[in-house]
Protein backbone atom coordinates (compact mmCIF):
# COMPACT_ATOMS: atom_id res chain seq x y z
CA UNK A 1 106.23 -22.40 7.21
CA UNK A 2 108.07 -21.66 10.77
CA UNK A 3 112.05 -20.88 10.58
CA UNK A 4 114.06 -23.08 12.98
CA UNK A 5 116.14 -21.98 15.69
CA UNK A 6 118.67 -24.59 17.18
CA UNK A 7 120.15 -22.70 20.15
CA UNK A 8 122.14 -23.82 22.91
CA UNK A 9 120.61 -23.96 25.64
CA UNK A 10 124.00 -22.38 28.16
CA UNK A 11 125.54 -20.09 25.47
CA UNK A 12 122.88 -18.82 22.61
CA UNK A 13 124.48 -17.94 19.23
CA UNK A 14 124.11 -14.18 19.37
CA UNK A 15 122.83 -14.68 15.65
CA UNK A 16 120.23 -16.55 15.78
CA UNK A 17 118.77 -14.74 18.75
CA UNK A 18 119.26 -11.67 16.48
CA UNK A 19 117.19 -13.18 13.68
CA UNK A 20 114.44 -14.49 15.90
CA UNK A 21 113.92 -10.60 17.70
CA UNK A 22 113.82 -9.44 14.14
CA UNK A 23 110.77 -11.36 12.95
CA UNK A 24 109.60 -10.57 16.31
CA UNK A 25 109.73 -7.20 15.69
CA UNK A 26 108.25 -7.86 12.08
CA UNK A 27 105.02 -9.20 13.88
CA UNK A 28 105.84 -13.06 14.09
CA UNK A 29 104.78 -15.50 16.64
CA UNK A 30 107.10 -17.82 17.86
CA UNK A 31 107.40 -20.65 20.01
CA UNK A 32 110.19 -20.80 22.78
CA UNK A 33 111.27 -22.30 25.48
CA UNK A 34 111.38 -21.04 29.21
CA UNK A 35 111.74 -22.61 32.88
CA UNK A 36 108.45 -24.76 33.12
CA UNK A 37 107.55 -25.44 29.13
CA UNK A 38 107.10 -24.12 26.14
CA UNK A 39 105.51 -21.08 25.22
CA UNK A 40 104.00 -18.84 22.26
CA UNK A 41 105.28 -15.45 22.48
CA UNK A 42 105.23 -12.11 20.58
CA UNK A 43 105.80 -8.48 20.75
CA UNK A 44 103.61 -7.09 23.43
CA UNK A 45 101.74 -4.68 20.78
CA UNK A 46 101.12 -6.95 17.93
CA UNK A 47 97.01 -7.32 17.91
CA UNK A 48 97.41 -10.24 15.11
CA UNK A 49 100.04 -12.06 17.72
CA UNK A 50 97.27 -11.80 20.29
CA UNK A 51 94.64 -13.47 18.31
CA UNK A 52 96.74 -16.11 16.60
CA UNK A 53 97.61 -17.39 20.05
CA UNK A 54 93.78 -17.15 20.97
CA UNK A 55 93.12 -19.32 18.04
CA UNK A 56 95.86 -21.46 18.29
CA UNK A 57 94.49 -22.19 22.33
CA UNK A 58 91.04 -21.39 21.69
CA UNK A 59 90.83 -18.94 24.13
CA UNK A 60 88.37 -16.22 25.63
CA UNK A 61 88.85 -12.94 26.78
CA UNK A 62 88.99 -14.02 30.19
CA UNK A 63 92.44 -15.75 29.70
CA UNK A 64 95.54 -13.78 31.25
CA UNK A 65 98.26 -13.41 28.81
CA UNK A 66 101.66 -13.13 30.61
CA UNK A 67 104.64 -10.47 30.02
CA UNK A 68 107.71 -12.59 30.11
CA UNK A 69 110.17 -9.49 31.75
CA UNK A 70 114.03 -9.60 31.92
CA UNK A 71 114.50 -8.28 35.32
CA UNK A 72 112.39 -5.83 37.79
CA UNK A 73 113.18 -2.89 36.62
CA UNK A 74 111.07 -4.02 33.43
CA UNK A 75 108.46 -5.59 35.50
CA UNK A 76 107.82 -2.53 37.39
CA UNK A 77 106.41 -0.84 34.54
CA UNK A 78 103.50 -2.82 33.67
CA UNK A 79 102.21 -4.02 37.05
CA UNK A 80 101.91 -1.75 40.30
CA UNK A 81 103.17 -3.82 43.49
CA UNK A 82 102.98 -2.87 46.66
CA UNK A 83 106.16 -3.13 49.14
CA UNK A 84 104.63 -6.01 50.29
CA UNK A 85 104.10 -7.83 47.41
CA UNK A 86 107.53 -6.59 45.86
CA UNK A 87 109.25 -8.72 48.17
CA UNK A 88 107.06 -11.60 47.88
CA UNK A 89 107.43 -11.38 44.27
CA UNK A 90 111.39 -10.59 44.55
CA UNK A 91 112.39 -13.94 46.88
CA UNK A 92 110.71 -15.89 44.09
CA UNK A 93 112.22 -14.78 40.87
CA UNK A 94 113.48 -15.80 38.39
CA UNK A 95 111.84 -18.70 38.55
CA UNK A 96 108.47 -20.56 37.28
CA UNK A 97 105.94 -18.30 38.65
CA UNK A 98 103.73 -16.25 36.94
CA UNK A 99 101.99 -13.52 38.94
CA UNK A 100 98.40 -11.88 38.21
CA UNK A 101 98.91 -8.12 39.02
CA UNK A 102 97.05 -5.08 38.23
CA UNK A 103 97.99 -3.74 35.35
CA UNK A 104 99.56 0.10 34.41
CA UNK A 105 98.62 1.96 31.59
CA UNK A 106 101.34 0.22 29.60
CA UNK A 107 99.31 -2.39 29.24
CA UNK A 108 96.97 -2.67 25.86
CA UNK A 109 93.52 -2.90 27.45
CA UNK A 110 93.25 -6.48 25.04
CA UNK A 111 95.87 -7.81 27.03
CA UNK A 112 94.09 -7.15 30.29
CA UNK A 113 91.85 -9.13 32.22
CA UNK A 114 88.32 -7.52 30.60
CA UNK A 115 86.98 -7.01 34.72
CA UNK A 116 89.84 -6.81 36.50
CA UNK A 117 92.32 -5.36 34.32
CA UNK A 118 94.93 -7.07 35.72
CA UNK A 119 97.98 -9.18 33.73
CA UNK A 120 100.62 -11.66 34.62
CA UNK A 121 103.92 -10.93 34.61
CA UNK A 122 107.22 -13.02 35.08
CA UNK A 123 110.88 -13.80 34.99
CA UNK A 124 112.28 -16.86 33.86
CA UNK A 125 115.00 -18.73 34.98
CA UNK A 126 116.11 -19.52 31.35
CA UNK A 127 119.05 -18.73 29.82
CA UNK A 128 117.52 -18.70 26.56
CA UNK A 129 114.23 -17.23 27.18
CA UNK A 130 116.47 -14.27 29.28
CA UNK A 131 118.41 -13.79 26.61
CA UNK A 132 115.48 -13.38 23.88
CA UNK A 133 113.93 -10.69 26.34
CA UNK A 134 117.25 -8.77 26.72
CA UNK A 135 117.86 -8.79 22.96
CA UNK A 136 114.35 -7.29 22.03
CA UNK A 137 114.45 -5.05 24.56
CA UNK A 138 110.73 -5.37 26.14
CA UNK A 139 108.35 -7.79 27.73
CA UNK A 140 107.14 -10.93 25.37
CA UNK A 141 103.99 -11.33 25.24
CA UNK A 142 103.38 -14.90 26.29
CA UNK A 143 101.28 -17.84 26.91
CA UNK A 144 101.95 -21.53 27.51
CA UNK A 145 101.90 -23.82 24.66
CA UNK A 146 99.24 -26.37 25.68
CA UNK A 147 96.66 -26.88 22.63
CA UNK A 148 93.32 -27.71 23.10
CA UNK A 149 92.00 -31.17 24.32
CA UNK A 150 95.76 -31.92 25.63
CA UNK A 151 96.85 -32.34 28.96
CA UNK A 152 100.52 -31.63 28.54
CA UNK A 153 102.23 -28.90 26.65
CA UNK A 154 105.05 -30.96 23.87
CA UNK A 155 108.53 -31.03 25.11
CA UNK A 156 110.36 -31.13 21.80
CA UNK A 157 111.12 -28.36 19.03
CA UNK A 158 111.16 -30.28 16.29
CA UNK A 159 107.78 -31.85 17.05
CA UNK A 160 106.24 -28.49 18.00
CA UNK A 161 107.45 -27.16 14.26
CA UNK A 162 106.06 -30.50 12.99
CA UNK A 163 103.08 -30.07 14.36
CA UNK A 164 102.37 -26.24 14.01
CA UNK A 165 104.68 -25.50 11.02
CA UNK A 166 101.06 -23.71 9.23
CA UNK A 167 100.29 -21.32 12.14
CA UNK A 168 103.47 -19.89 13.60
CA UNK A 169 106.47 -18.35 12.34
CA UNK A 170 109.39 -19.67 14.24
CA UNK A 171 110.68 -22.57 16.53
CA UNK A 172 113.46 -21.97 18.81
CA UNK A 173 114.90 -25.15 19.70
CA UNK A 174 117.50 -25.47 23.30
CA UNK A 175 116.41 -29.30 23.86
CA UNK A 176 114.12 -31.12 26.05
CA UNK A 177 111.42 -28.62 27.69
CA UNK A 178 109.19 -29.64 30.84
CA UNK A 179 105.90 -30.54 30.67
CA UNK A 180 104.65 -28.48 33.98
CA UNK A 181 103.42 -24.74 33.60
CA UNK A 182 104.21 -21.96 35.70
CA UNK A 183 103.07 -22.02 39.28
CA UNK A 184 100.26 -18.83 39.47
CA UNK A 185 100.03 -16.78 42.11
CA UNK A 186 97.10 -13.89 42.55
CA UNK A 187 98.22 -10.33 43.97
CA UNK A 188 95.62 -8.46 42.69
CA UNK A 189 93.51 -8.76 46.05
CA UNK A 190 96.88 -7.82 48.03
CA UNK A 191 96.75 -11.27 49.50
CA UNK A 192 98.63 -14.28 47.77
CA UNK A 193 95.51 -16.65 45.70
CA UNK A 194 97.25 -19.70 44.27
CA UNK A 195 95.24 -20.06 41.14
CA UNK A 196 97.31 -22.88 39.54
CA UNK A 197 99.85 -25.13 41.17
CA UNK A 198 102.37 -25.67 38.46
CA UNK A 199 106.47 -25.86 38.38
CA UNK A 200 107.21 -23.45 41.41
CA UNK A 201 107.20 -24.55 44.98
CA UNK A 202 103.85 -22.98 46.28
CA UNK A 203 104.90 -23.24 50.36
CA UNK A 204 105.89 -19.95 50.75
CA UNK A 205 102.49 -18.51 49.37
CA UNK A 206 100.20 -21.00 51.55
């Protein structure tokens, strides 16, 4: 049975962020909210985490996960980017991008792409998700909530623990969440690929 978190969405009670970072960091998977929609997220090394949201998605090994990062300094150790792409990168954060990078040896190989070995990586422009990243001190591990054989991810905390109350281990609540993923952008080639148009304005990578 999932906890529930009801945070505010401008000013999160430093308490409850503190209990949701400690099952975090006692292997739970959680669902929260960021810039674009909701998302499953745990910590970055927690193998059952990885596979729960694999089963909860149904997905392969060809599936990025994403690290959800607090600033660029954080970033910077799990991806390498170029000065080029740095600055690419750096005029569109935070915001609802996710970008496929190659990966450093930071990186658990079963979070990398199993031929490229490349990962995504963002920063949201979400008080909430910001401040879960700050408190636990490291990337979450991430993927959008959007269960299999839907076309939109659900928009509502209450109906995401109503729904998936067996399977995950906490809901953090800060109201109404969007319905449109991330915007992805490839780097891994050294040229921008949009892979997925989604939340972020994808002019300046066209």
């Amino acid at each position: 049975m999932a906890k529930y978190f009801d945070v505010h969405p401008d000013n999160p009670q430093p308490r409850a962020l503190q209990q949701v970072v400690g099952s975090l960091r006692e292997g739970a998977l959680i669902a929260y909210p960021t810039d674009s929609c909701y998302a499953l997220g745990c910590r970055l090394g927690s193998r059952d985490g990885v596979e729960r949201i694999r089963s909860i998605r149904r997905l392969d090994d060809r599936h990025h996960f994403t690290l959800v990062c607090q600033d660029f300094a954080q970033l910077g150790q799990f991806v390498r980017i170029d000065n080029d792409v740095f600055r690419a990168i750096k005029a569109s954060t935070p915001g609802s991008y996710t970008f496929i990078l190659p990966a450093t040896r930071e990186v658990p190989r079963v979070l990398q792409h199993p031929r490229k070995k490349t990962v995504g990586v963002r920063i949201p422009d979400h008080v909430v998700a910001q401040a879960l990243v700050a408190e636990l001190g490291e990337p979450l591990l991430s993927s959008t909530l959007l269960l299999p054989d839907e076309d939109e991810p659900m928009t509502q905390g209450w109906e995401i623990k109503d729904r998936l109350d067996h399977v995950l281990d906490a809901v953090v609540d800060s109201g109404d969440c969007g319905t449109e993923p991330t915007t992805v952008i490839d780097f891994s080639g050294g040229e921008a690929e949009i892979v997925r148009h989604g939340a972020g304005d994808t002019s300046r990578f066209e």
